[in-house]
N, C-alpha and C. Protein backbone atom coordinates (compact mmCIF):
# COMPACT_ATOMS: atom_id res chain seq x y z
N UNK A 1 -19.36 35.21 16.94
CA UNK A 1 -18.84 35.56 15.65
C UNK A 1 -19.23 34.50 14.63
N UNK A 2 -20.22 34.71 14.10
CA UNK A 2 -20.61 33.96 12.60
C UNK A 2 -19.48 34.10 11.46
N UNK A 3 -19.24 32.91 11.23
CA UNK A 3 -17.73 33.28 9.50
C UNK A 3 -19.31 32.92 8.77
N UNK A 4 -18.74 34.07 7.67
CA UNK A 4 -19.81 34.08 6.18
C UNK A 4 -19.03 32.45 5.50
N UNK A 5 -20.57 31.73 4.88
CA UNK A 5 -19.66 30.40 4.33
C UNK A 5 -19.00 30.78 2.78
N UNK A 6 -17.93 30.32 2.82
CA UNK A 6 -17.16 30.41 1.49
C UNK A 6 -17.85 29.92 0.04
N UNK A 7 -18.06 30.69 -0.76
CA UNK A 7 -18.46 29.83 -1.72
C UNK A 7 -17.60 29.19 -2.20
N UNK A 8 -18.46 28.48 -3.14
CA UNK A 8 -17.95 27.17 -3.67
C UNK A 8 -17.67 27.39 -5.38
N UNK A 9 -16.71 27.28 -5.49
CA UNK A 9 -16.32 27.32 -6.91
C UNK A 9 -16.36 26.48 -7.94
N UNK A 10 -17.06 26.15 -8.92
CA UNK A 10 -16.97 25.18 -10.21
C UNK A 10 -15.72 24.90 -10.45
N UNK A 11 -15.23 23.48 -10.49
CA UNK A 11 -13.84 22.98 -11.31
C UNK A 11 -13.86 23.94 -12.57
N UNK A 12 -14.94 24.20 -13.40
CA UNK A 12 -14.59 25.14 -14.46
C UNK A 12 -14.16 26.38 -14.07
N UNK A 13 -14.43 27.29 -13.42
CA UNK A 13 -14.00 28.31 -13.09
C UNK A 13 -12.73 28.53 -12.33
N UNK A 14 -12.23 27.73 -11.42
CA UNK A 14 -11.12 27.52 -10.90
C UNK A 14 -10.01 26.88 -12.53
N UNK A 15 -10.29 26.11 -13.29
CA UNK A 15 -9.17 26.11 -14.12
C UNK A 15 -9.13 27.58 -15.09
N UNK A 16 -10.39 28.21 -15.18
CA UNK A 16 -10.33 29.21 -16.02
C UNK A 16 -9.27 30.41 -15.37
N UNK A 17 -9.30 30.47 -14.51
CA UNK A 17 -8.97 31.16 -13.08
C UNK A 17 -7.40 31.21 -13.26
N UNK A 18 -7.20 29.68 -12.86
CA UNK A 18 -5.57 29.29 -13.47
C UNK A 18 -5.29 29.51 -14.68
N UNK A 19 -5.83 29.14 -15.71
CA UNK A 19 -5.23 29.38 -16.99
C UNK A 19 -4.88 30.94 -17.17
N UNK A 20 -6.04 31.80 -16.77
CA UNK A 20 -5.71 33.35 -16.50
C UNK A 20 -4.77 34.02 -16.35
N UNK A 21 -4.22 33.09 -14.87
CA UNK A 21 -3.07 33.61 -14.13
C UNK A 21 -2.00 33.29 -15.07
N UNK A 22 -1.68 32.27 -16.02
CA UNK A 22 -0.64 31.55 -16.32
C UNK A 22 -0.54 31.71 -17.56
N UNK A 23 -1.63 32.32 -18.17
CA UNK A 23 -1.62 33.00 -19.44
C UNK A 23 -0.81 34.60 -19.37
N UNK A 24 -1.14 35.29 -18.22
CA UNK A 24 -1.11 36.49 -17.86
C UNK A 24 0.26 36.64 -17.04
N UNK A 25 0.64 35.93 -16.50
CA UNK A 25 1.58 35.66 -15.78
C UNK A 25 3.05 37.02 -15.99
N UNK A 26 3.45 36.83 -17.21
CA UNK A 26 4.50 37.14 -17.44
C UNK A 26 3.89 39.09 -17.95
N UNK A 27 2.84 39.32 -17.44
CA UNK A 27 3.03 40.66 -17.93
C UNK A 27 3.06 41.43 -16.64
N UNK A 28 3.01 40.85 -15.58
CA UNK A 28 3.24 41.55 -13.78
C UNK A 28 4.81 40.88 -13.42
N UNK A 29 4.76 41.76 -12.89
CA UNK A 29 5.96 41.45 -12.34
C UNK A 29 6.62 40.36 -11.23
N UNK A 30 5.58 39.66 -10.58
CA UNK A 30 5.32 38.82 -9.82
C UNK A 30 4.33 38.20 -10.03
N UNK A 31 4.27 36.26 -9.78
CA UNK A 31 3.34 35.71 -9.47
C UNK A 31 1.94 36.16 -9.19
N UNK A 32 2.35 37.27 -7.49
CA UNK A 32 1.39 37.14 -7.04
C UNK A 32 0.91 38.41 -7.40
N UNK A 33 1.44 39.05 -8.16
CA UNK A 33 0.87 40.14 -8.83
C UNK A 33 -0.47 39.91 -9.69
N UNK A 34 0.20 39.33 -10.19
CA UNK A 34 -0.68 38.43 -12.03
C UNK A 34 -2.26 38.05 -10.45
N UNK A 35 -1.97 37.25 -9.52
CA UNK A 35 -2.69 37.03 -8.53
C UNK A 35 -4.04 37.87 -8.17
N UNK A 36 -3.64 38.92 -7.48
CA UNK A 36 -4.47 40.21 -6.93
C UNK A 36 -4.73 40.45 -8.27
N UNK A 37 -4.27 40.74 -9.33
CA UNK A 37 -5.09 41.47 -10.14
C UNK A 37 -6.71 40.57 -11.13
N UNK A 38 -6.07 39.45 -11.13
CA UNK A 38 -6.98 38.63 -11.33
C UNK A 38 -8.32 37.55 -10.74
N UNK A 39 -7.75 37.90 -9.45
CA UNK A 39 -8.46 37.59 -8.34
C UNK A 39 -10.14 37.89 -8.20
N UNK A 40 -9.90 39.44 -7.97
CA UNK A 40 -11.34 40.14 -7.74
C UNK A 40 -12.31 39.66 -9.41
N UNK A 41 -11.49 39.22 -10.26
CA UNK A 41 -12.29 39.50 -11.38
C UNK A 41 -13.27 37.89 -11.48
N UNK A 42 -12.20 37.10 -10.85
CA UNK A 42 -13.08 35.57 -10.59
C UNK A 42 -14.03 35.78 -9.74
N UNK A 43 -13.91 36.56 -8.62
CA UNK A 43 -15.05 36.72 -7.70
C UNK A 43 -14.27 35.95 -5.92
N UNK A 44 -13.08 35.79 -6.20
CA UNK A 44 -12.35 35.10 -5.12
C UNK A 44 -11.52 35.95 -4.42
N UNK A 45 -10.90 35.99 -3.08
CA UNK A 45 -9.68 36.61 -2.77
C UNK A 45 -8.52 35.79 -3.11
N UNK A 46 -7.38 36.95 -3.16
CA UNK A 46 -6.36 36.21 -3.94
C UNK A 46 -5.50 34.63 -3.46
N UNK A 47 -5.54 34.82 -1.92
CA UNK A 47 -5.03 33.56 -1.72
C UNK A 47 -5.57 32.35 -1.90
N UNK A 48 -7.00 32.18 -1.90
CA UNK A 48 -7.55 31.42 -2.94
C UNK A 48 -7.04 30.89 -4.03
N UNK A 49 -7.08 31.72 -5.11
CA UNK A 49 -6.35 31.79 -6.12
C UNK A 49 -5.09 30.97 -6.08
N UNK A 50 -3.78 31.78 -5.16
CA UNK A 50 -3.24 31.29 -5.38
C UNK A 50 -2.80 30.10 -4.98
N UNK A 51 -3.70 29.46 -4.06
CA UNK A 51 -3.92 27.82 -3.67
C UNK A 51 -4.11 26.73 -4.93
N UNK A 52 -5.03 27.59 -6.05
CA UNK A 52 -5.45 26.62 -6.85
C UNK A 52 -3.87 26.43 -7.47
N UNK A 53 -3.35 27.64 -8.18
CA UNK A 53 -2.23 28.07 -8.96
C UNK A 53 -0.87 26.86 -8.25
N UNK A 54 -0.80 26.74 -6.81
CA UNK A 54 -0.46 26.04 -6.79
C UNK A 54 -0.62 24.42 -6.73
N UNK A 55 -1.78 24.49 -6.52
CA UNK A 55 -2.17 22.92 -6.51
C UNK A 55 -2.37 22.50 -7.90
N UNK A 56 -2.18 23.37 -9.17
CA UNK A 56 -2.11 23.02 -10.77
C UNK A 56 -0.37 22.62 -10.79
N UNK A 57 0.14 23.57 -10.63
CA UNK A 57 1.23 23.24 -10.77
C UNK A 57 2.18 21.78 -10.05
N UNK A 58 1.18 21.85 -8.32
CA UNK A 58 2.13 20.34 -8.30
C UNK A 58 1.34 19.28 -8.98
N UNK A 59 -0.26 19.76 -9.49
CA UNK A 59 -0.37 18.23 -10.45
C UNK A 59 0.22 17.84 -11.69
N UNK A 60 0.34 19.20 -12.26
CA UNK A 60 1.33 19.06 -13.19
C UNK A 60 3.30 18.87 -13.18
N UNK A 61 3.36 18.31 -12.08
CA UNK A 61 4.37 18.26 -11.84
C UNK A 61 5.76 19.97 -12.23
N UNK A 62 5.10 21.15 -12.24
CA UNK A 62 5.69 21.96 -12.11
C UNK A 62 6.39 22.51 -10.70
N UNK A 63 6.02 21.86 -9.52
CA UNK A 63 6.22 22.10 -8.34
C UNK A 63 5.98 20.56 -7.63
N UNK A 64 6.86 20.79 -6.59
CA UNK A 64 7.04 19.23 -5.58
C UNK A 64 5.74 19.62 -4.42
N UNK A 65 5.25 18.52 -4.64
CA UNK A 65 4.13 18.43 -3.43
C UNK A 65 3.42 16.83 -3.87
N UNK A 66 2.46 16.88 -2.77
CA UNK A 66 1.60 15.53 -3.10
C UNK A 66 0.74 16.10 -4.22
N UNK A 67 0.30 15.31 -4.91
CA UNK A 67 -0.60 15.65 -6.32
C UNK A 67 -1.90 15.37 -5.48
N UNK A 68 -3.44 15.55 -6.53
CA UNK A 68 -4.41 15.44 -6.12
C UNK A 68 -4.84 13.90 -6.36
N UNK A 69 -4.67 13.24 -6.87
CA UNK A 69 -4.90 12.48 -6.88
C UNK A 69 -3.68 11.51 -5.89
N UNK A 70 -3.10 11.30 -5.54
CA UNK A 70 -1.79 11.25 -4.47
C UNK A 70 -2.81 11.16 -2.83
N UNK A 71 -2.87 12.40 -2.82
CA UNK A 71 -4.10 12.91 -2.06
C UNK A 71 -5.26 11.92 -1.81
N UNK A 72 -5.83 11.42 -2.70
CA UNK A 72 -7.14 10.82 -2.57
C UNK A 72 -6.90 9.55 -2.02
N UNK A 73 -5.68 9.04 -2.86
CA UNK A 73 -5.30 7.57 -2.39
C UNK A 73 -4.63 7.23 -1.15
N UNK A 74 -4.36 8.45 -0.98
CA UNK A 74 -3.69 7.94 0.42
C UNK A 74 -5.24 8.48 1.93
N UNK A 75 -6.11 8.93 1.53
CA UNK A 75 -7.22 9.29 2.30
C UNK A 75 -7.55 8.16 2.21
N UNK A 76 -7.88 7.27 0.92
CA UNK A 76 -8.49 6.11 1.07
C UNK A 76 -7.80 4.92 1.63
N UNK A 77 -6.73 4.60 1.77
CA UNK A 77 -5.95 3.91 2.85
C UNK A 77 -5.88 4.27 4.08
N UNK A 78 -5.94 5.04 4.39
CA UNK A 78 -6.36 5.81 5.51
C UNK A 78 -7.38 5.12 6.35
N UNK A 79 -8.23 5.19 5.36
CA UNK A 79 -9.21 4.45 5.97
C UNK A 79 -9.53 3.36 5.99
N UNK A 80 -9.27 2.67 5.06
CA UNK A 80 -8.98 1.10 4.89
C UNK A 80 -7.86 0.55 6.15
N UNK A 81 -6.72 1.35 6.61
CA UNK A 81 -5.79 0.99 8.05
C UNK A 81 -7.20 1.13 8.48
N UNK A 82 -7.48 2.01 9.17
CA UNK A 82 -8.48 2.15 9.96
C UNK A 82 -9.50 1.23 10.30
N UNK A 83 -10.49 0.72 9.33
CA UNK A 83 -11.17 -0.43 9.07
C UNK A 83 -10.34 -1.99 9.60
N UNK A 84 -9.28 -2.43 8.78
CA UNK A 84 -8.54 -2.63 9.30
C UNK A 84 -7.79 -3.38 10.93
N UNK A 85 -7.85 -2.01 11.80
CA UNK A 85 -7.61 -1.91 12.71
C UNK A 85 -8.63 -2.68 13.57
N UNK A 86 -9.68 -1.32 13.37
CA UNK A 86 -11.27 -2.10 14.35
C UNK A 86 -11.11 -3.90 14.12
N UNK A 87 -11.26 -3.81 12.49
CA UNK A 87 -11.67 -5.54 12.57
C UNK A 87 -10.53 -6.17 13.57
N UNK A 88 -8.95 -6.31 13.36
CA UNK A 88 -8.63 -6.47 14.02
C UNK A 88 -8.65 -6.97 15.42
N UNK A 89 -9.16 -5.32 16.02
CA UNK A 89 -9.30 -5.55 17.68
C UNK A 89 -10.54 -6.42 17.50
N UNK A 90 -11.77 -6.16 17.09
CA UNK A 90 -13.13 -7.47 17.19
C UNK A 90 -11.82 -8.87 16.92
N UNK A 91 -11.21 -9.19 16.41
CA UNK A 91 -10.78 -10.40 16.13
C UNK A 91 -10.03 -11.40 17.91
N UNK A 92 -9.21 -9.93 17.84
CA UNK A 92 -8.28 -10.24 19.08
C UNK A 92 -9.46 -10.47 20.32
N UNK A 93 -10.43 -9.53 20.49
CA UNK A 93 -11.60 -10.36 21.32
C UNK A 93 -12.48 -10.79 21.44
N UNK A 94 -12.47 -11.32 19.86
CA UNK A 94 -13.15 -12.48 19.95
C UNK A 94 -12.58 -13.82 20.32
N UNK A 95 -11.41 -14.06 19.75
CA UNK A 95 -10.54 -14.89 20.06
C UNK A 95 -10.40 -14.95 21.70
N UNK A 96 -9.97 -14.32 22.41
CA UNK A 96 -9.76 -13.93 23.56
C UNK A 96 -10.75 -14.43 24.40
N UNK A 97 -12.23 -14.57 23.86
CA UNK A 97 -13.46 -14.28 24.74
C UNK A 97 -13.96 -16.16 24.36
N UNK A 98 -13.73 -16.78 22.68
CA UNK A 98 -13.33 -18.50 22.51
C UNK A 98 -12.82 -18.89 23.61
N UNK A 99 -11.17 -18.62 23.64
CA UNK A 99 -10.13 -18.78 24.46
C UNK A 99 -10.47 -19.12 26.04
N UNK A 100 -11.00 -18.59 26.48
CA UNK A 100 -11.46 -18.50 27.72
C UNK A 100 -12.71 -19.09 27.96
N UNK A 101 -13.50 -19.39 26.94
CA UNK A 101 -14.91 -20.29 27.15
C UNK A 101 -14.25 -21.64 26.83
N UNK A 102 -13.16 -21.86 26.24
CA UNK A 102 -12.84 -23.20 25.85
C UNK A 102 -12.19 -23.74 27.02
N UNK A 103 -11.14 -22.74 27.55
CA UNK A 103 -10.73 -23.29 29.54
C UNK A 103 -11.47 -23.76 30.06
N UNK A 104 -12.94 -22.53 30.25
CA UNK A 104 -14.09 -22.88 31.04
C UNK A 104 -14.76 -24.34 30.89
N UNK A 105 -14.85 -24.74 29.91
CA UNK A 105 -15.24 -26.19 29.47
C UNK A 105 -14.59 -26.88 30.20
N UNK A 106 -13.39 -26.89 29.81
CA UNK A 106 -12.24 -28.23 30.03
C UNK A 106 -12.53 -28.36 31.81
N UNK A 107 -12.34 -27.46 32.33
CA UNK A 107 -12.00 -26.95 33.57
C UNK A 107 -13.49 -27.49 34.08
N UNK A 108 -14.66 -27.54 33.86
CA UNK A 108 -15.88 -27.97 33.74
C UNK A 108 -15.83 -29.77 34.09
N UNK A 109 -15.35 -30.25 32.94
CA UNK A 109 -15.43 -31.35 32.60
C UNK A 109 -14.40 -32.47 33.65
């Protein structure tokens, strides 16, 4: 089973998309009304849509969630622990691997 790849949407078209919905909003009777109907006309299916709709709203603090930028910074710590970490363990054996050549000496001598 091959999945067809998703296209990819312009930041412009995805806010146009939202503004649509949120302009339009109040003449359906539901959210996800305003949704489906505006959907096919971006060229997206609706839950798409309404992913962006919500990910505007928690950046705009209209809804509780992590923001996008929230998001980024904590990916980039992420990886910085990570980094981090490795150096870390290289530290602990390197030290470890001194440690034990410096016995070997003494113990030598």
């Amino acid at each position: 089973m091959n999945k067809k790849p998703t296209p990819k949407y312009s930041p412009e078209v995805r806010e146009r998309a939202v503004r649509m919905v949120q302009e339009h909003r109040n003449e359906y009777p539901s959210l996800w009304a305003a949704i489906e109907s505006i959907a096919p006309k971006i060229g997206c299916v609706p839950q798409t849509l309404h992913d962006w709709v919500k990910k505007h709203e928690i950046d705009t603090g209209l809804r509780d969630g992590i923001t996008t930028g929230e998001r980024e910074r904590i990916k980039v710590l992420e990886r910085e622990v990570k980094e981090l970490r490795r150096a870390n363990e290289i530290l602990k054996l390197a030290s470890a691997f001194f440690a034990q050549a410096e016995l070997d000496r003494k113990l030598k001598s």
